[in-house]
PDB file of N, CA and C in Angstrom:
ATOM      1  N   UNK A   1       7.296  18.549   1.030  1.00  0.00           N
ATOM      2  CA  UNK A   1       6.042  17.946   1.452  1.00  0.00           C
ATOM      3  C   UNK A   1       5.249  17.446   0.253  1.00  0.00           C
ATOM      4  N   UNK A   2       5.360  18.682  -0.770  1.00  0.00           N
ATOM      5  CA  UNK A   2       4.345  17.334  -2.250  1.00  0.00           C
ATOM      6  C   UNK A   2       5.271  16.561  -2.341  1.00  0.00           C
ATOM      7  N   UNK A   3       6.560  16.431  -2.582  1.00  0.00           N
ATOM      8  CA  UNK A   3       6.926  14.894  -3.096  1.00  0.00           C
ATOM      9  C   UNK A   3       6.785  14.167  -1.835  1.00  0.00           C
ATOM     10  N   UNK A   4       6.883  13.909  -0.915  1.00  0.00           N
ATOM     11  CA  UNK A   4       6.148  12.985   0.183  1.00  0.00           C
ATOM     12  C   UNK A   4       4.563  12.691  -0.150  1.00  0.00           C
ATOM     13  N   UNK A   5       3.730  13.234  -0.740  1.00  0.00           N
ATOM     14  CA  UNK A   5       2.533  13.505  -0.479  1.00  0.00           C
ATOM     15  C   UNK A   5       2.164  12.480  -1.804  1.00  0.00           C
ATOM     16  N   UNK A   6       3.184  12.602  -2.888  1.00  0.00           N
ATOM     17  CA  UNK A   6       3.232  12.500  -4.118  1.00  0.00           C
ATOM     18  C   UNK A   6       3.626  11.004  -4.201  1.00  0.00           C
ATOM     19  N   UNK A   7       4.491  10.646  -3.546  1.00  0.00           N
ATOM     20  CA  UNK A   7       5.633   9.811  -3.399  1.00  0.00           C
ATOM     21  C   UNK A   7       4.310   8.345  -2.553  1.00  0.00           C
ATOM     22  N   UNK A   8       3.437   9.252  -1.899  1.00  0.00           N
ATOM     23  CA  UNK A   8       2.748   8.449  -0.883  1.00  0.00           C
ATOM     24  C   UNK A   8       1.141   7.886  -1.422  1.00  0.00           C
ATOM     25  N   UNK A   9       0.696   8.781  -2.945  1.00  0.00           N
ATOM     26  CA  UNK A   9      -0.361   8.762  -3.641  1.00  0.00           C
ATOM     27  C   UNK A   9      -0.100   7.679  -4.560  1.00  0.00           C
ATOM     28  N   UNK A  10       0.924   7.688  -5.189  1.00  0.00           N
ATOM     29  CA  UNK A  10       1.752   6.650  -6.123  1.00  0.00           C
ATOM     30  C   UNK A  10       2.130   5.515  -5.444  1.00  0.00           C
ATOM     31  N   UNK A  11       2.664   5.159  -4.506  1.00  0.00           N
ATOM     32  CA  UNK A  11       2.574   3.919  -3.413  1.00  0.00           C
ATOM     33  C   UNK A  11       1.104   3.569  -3.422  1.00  0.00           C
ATOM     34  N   UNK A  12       0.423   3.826  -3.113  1.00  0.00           N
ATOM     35  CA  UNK A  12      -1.205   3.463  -2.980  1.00  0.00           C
ATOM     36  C   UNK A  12      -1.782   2.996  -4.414  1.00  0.00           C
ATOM     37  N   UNK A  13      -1.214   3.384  -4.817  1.00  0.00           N
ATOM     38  CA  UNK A  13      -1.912   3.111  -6.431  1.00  0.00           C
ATOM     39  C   UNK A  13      -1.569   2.217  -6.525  1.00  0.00           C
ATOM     40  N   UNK A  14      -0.138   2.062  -6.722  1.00  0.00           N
ATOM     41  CA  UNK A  14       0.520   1.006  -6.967  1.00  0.00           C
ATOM     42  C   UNK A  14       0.223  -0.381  -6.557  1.00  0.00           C
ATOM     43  N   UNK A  15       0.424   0.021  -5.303  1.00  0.00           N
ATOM     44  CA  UNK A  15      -0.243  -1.014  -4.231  1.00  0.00           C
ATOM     45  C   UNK A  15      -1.312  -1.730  -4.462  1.00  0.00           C
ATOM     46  N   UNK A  16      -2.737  -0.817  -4.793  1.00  0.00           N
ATOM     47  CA  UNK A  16      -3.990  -1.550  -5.305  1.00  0.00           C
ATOM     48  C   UNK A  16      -3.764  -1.880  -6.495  1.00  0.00           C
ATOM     49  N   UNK A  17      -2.928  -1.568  -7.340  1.00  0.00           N
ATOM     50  CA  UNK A  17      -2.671  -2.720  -8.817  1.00  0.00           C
ATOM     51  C   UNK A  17      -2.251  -3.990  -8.237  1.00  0.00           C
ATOM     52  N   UNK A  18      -1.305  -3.924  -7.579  1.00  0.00           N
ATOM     53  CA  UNK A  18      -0.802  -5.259  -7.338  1.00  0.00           C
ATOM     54  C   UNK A  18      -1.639  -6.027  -6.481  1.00  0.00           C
ATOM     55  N   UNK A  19      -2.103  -5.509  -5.715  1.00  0.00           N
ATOM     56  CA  UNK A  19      -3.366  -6.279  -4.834  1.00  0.00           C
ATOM     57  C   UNK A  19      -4.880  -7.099  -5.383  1.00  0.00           C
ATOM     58  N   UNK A  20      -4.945  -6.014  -6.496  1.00  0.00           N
ATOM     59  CA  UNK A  20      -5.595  -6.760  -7.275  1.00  0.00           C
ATOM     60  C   UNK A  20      -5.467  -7.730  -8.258  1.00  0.00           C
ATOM     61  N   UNK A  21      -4.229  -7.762  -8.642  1.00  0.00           N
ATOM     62  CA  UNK A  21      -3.745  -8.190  -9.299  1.00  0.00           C
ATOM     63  C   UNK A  21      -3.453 -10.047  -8.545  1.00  0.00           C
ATOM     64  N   UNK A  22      -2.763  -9.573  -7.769  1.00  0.00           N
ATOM     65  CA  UNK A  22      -2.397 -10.537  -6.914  1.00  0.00           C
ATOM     66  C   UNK A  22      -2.833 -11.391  -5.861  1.00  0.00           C
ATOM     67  N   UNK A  23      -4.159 -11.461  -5.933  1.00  0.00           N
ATOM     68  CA  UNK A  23      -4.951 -11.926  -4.531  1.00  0.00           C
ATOM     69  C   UNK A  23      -6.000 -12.387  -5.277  1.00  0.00           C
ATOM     70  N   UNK A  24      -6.190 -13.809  -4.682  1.00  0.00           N
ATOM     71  CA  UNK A  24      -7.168 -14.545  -5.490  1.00  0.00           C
ATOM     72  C   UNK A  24      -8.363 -14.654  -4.341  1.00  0.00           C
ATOM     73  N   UNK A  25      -8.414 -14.251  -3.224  1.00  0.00           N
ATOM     74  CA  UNK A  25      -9.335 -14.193  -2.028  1.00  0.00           C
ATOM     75  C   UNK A  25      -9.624 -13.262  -1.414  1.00  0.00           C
ATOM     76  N   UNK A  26     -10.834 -13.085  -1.011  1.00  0.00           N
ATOM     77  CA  UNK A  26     -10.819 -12.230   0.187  1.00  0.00           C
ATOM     78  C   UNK A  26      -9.616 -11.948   1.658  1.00  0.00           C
ATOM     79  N   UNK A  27      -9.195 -13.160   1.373  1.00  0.00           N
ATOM     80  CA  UNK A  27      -8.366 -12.839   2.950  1.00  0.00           C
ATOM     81  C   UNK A  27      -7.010 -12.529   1.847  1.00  0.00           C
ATOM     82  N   UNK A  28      -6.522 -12.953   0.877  1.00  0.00           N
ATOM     83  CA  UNK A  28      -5.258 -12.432   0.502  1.00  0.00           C
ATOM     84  C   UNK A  28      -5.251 -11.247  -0.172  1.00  0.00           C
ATOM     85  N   UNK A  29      -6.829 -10.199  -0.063  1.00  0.00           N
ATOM     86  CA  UNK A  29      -7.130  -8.799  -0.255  1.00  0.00           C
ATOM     87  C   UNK A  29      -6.396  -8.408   1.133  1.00  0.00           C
ATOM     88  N   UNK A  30      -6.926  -8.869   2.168  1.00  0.00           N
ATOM     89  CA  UNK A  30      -6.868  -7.970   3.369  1.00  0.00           C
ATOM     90  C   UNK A  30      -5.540  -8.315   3.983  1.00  0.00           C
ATOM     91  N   UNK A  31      -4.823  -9.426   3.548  1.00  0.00           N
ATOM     92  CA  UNK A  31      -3.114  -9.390   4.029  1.00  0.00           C
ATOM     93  C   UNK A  31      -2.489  -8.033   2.981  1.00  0.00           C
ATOM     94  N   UNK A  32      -2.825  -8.202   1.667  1.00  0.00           N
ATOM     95  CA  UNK A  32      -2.182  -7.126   1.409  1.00  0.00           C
ATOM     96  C   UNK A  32      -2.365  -5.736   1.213  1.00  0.00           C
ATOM     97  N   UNK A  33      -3.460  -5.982   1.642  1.00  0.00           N
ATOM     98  CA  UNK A  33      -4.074  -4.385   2.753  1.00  0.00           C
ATOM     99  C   UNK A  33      -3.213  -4.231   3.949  1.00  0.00           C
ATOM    100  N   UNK A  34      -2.921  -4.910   4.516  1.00  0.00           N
ATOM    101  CA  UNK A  34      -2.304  -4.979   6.042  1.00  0.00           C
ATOM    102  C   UNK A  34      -0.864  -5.021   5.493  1.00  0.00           C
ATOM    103  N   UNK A  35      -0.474  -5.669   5.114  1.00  0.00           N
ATOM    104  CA  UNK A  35       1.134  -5.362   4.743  1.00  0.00           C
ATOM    105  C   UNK A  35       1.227  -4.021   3.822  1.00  0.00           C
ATOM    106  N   UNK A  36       0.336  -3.109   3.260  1.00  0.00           N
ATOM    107  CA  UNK A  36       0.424  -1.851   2.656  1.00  0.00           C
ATOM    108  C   UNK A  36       0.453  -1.084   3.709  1.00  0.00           C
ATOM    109  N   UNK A  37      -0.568  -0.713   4.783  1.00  0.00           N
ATOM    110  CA  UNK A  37      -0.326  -0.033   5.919  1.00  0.00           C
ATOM    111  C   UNK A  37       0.189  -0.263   6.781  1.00  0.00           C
ATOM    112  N   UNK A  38       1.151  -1.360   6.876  1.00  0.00           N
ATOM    113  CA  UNK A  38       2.446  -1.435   8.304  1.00  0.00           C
ATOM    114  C   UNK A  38       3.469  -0.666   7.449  1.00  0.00           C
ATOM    115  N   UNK A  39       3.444  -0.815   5.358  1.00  0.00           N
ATOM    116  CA  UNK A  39       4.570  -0.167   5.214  1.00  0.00           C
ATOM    117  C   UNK A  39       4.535   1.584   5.048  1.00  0.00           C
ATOM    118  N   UNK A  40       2.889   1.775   5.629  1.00  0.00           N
ATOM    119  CA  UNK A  40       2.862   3.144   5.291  1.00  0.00           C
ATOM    120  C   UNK A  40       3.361   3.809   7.029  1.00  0.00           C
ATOM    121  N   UNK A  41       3.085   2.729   8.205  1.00  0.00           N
ATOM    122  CA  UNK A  41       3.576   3.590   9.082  1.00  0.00           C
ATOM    123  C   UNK A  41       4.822   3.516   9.399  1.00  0.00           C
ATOM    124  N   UNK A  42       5.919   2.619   8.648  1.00  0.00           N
ATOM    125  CA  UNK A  42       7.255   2.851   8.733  1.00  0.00           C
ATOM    126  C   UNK A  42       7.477   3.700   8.331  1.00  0.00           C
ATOM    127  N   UNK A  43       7.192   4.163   6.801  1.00  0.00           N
ATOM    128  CA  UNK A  43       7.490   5.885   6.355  1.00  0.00           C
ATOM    129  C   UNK A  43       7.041   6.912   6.894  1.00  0.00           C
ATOM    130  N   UNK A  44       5.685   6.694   8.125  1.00  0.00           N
ATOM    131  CA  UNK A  44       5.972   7.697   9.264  1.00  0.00           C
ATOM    132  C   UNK A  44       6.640   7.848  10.199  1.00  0.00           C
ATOM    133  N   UNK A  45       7.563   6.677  10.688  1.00  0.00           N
ATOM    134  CA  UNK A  45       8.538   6.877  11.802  1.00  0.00           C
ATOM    135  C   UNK A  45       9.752   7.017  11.591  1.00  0.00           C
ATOM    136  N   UNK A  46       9.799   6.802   9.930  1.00  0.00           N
ATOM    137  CA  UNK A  46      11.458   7.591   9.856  1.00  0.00           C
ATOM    138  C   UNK A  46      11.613   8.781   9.351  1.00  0.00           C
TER     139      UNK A  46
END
């Protein structure tokens, strides 16, 4: 369960580097907000 927990804190981070990194708009903040949490509830259904 910590490395899930761990595994899932480090995804998020990650995630907002690249989001910031990568999004020159408000709306291409919130696509890759939305494509971060469709990929967080695939790693809850498997």
């Amino acid at each position: 369960m910590k490395r899930v927990c761990c595994a899932l804190v480090s995804g998020l981070l990650l995630l907002t580097a690249l989001s910031t990194a990568g999004c020159n708009t408000v709306r291409g903040f919130g696509r890759d907000v939305q494509t971060g949490g469709q990929a967080i509830e695939r790693m809850g259904t498997d």
